[in-house]
N, C-alpha and C. Protein backbone atom coordinates (compact mmCIF):
# COMPACT_ATOMS: atom_id res chain seq x y z
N UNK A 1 44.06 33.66 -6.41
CA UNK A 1 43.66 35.07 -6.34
C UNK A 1 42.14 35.13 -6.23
N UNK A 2 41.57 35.90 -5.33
CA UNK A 2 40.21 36.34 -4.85
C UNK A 2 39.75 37.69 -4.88
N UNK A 3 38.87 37.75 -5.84
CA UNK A 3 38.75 39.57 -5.24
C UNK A 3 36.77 39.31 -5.04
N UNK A 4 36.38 39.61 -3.93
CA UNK A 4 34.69 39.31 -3.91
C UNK A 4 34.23 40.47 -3.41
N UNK A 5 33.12 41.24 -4.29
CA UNK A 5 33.09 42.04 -4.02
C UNK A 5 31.80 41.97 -3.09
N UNK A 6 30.93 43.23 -2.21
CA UNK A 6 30.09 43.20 -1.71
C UNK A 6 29.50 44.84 -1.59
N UNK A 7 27.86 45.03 -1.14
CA UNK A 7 27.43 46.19 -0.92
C UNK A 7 26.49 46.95 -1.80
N UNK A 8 26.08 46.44 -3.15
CA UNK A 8 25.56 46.46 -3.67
C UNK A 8 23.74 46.27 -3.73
N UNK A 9 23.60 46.62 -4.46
CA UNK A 9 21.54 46.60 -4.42
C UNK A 9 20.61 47.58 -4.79
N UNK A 10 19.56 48.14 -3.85
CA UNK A 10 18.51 48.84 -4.68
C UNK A 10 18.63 49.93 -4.44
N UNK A 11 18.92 51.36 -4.27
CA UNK A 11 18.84 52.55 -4.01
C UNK A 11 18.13 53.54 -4.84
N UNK A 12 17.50 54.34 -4.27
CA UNK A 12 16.80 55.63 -4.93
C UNK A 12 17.60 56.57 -5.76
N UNK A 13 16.81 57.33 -6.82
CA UNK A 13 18.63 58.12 -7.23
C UNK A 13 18.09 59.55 -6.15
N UNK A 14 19.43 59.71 -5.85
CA UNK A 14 19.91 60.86 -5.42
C UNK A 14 20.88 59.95 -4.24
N UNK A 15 20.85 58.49 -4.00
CA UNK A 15 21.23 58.12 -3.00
C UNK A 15 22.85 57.79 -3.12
N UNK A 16 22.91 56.86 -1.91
CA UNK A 16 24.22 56.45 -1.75
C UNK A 16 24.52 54.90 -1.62
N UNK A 17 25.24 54.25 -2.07
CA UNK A 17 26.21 52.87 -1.43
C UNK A 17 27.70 53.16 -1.65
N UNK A 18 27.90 52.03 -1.06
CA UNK A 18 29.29 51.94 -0.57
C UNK A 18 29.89 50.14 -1.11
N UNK A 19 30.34 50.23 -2.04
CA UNK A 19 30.74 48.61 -2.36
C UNK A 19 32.19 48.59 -1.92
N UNK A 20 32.38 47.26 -1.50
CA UNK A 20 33.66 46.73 -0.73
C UNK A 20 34.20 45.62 -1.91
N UNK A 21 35.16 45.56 -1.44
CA UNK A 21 36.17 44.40 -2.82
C UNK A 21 36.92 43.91 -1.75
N UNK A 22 36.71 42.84 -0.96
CA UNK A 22 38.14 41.86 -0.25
C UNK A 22 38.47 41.07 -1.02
N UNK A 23 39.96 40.77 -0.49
CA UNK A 23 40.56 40.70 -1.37
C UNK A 23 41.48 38.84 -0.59
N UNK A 24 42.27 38.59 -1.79
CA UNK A 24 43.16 37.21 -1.30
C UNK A 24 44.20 36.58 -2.12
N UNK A 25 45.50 36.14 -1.57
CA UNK A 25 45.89 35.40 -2.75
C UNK A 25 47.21 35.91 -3.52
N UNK A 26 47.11 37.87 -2.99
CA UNK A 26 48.36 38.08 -4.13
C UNK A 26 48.64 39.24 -2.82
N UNK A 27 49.63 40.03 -3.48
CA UNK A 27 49.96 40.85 -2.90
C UNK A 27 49.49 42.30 -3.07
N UNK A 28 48.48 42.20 -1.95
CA UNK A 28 47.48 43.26 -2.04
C UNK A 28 48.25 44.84 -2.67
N UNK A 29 48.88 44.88 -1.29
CA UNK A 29 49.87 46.55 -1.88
C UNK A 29 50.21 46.51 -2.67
N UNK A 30 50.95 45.79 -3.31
CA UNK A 30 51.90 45.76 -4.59
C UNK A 30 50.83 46.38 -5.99
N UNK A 31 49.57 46.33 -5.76
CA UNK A 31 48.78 46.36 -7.10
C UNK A 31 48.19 47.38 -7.12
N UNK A 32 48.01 48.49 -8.45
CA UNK A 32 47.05 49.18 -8.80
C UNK A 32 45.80 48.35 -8.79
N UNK A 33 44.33 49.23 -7.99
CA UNK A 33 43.31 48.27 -8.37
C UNK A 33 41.73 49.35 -8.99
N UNK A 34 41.49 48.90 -9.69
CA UNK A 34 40.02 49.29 -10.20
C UNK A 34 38.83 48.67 -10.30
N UNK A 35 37.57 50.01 -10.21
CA UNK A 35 36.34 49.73 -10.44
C UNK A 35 35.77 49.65 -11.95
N UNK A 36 35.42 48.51 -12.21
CA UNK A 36 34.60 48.81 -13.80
C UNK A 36 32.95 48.81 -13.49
N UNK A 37 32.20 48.91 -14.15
CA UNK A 37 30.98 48.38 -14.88
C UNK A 37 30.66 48.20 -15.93
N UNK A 38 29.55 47.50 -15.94
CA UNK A 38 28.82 47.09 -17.02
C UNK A 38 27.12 47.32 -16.99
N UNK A 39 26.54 48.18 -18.00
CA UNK A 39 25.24 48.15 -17.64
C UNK A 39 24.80 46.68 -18.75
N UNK A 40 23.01 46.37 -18.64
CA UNK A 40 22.96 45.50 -19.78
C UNK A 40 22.91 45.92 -21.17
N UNK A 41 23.58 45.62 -22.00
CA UNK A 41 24.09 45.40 -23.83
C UNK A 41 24.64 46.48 -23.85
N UNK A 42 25.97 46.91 -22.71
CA UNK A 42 26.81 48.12 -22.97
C UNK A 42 28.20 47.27 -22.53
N UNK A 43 29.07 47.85 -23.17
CA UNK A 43 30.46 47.56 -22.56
C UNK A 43 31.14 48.10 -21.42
N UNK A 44 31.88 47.22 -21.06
CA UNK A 44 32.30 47.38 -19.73
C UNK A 44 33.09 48.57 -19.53
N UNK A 45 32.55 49.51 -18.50
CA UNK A 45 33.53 50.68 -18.41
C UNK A 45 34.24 50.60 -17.17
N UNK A 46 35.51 51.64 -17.24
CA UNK A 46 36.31 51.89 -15.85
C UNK A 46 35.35 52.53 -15.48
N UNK A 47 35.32 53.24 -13.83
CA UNK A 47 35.06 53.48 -13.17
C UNK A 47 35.67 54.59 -11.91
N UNK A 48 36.84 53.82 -11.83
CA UNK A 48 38.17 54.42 -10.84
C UNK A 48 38.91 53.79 -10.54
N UNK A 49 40.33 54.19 -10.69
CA UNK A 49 41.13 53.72 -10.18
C UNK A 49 42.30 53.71 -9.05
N UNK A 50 42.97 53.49 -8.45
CA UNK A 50 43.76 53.52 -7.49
C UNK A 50 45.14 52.92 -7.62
N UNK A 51 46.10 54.05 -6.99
CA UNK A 51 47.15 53.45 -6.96
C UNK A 51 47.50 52.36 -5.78
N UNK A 52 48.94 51.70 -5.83
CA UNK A 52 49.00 50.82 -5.06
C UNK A 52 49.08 51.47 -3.48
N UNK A 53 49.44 52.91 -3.02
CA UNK A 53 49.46 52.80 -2.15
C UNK A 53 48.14 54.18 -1.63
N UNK A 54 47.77 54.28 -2.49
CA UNK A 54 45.94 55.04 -2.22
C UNK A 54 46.30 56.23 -2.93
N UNK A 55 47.68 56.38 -3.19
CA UNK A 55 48.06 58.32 -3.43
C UNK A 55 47.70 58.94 -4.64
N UNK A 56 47.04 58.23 -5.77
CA UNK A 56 46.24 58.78 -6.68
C UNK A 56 45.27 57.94 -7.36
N UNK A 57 44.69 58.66 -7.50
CA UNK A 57 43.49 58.14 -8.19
C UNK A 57 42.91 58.67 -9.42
N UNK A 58 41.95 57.85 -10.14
CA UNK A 58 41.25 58.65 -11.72
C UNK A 58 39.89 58.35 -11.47
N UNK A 59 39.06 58.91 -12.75
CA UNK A 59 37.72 58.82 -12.90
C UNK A 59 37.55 59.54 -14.09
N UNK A 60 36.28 58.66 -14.20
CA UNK A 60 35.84 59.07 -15.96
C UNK A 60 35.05 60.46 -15.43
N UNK A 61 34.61 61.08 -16.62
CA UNK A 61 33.76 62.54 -15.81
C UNK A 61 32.75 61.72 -15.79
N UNK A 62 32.06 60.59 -16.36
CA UNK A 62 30.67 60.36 -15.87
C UNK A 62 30.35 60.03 -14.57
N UNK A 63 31.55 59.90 -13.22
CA UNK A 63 31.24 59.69 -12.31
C UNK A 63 32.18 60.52 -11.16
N UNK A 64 33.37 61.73 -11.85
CA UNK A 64 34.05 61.98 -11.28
C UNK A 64 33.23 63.33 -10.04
N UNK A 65 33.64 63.05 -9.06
CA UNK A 65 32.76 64.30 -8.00
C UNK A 65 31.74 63.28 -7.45
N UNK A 66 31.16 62.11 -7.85
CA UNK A 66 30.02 61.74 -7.57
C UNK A 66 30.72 60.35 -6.56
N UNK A 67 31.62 59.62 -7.14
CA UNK A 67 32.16 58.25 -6.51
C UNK A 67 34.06 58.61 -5.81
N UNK A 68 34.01 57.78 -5.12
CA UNK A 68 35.47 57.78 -4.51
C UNK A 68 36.10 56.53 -4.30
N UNK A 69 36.92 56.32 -5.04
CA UNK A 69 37.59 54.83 -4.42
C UNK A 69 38.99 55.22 -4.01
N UNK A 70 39.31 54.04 -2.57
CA UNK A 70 39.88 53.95 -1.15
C UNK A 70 40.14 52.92 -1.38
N UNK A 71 41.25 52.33 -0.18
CA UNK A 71 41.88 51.43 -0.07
C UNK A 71 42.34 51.04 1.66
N UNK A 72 42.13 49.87 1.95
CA UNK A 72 42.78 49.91 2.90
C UNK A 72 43.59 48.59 2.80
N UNK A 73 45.27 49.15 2.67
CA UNK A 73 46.16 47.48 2.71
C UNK A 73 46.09 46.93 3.35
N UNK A 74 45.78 47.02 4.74
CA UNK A 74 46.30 46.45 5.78
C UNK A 74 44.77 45.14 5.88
N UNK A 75 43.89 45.73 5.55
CA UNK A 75 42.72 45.09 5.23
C UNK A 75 41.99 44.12 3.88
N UNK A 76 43.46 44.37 2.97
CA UNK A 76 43.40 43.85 1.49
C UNK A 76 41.86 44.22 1.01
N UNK A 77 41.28 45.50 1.31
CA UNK A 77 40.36 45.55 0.66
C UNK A 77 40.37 46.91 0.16
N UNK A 78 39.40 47.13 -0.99
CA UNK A 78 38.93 48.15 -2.02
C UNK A 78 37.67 48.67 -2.08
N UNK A 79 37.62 49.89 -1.92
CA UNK A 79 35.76 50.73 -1.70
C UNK A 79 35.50 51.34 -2.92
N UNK A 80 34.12 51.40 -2.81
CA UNK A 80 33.55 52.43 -3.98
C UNK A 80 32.70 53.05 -3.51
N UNK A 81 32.89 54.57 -2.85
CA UNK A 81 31.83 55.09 -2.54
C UNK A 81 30.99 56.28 -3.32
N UNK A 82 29.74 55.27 -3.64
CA UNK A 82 29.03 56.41 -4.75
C UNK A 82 27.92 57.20 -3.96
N UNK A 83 27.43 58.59 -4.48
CA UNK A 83 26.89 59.48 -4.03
C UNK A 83 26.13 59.66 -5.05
N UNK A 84 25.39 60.82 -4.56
CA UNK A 84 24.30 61.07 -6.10
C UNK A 84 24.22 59.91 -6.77
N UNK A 85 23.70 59.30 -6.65
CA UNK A 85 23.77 58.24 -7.92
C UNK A 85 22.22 58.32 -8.83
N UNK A 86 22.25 58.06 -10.08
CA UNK A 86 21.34 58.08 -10.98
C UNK A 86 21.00 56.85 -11.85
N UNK A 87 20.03 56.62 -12.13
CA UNK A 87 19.63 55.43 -13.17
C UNK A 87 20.74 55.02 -14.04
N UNK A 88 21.07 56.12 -14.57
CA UNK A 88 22.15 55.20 -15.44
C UNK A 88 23.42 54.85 -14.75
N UNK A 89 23.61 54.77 -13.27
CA UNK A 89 24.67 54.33 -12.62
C UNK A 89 24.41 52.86 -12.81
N UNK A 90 22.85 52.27 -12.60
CA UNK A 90 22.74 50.97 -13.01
C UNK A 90 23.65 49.89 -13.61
N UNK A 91 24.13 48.89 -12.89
CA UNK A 91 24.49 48.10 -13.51
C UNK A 91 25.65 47.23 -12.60
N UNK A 92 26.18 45.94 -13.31
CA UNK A 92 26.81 45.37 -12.30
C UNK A 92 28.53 45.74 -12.12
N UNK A 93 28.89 46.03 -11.46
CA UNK A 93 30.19 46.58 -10.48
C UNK A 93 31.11 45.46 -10.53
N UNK A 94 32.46 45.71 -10.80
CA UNK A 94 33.21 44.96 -10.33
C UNK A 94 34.50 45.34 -10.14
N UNK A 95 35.27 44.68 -9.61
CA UNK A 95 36.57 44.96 -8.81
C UNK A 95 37.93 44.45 -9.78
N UNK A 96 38.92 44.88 -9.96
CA UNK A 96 39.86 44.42 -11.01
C UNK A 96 41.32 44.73 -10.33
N UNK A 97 42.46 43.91 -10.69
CA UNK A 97 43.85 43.92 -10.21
C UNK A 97 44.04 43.53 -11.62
N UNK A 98 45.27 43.48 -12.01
CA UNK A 98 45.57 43.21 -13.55
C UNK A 98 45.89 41.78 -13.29
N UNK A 99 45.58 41.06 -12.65
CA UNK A 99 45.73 39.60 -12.86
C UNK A 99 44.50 38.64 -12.36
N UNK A 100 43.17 39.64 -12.57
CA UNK A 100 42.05 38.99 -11.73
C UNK A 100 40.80 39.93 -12.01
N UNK A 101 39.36 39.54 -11.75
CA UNK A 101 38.46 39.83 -12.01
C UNK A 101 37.28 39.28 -10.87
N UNK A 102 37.03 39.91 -10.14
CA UNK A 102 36.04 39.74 -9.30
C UNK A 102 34.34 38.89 -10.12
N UNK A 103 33.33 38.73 -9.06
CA UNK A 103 32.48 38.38 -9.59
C UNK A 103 31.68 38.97 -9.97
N UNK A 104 31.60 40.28 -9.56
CA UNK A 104 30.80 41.46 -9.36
C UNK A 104 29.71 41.13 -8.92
N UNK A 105 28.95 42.85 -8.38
CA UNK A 105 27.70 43.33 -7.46
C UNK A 105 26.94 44.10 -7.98
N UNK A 106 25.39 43.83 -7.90
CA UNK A 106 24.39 44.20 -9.06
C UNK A 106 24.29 45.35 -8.01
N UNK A 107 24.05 46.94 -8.93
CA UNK A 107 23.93 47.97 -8.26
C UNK A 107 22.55 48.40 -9.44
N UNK A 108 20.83 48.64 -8.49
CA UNK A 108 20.29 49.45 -9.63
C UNK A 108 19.94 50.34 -8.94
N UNK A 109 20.15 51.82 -9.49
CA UNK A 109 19.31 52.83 -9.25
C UNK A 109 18.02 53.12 -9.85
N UNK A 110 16.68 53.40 -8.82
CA UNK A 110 15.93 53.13 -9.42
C UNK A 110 14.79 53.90 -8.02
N UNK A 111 13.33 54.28 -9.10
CA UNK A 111 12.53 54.70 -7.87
C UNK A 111 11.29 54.30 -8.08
């Protein structure tokens, strides 16, 4: 199992990225998949999640309206598209299936 994520880096706040999660190894559709983070000396939070076949999704309010996560099966991959983003979006990103853990992607907002 592979999940690597990508898209990550320096942005201004008010800005935007877009992180990608490809994927390998299991059976992509079959899985609910989520975004966590982690800023530094905080615990790891969700982010968003997705069902296996895109038709619902969650979010904490600290990011709900602001990020969107997508899916495409056919592509075994997973998006995170954040908007507005602010300083305390800071921190490193990662991609999750319940049998796996990506390496994650350093995201800082910052000006």
């Amino acid at each position: 199992v592979q999940l690597v994520e990508s898209g990550g880096g320096l942005v201004q706040p008010g800005g935007s990225l877009r992180l990608s999660c490809a994927t390998s190894g299991f059976t992509f559709s079959s899985y609910i998949m989520s975004w966590y983070r982690q800023a530094p000396g905080k615990e790891r939070e969700l982010v968003a999640t997705i069902t296996s076949t895109g038709g619902s999704t969650i979010y904490p309010d600290s990011v709900k309206g602001r990020f969107t996560i997508s899916r495409d099966n056919a592509k075994k991959t997973v998006y995170l598209q954040m908007n507005s983003l602010k300083p305390e979006d800071t921190a490193v990103y990662y991609c999750k299936n319940s049998i796996s853990w990506g390496q994650g992607t350093q995201v800082t907002v910052s000006s």
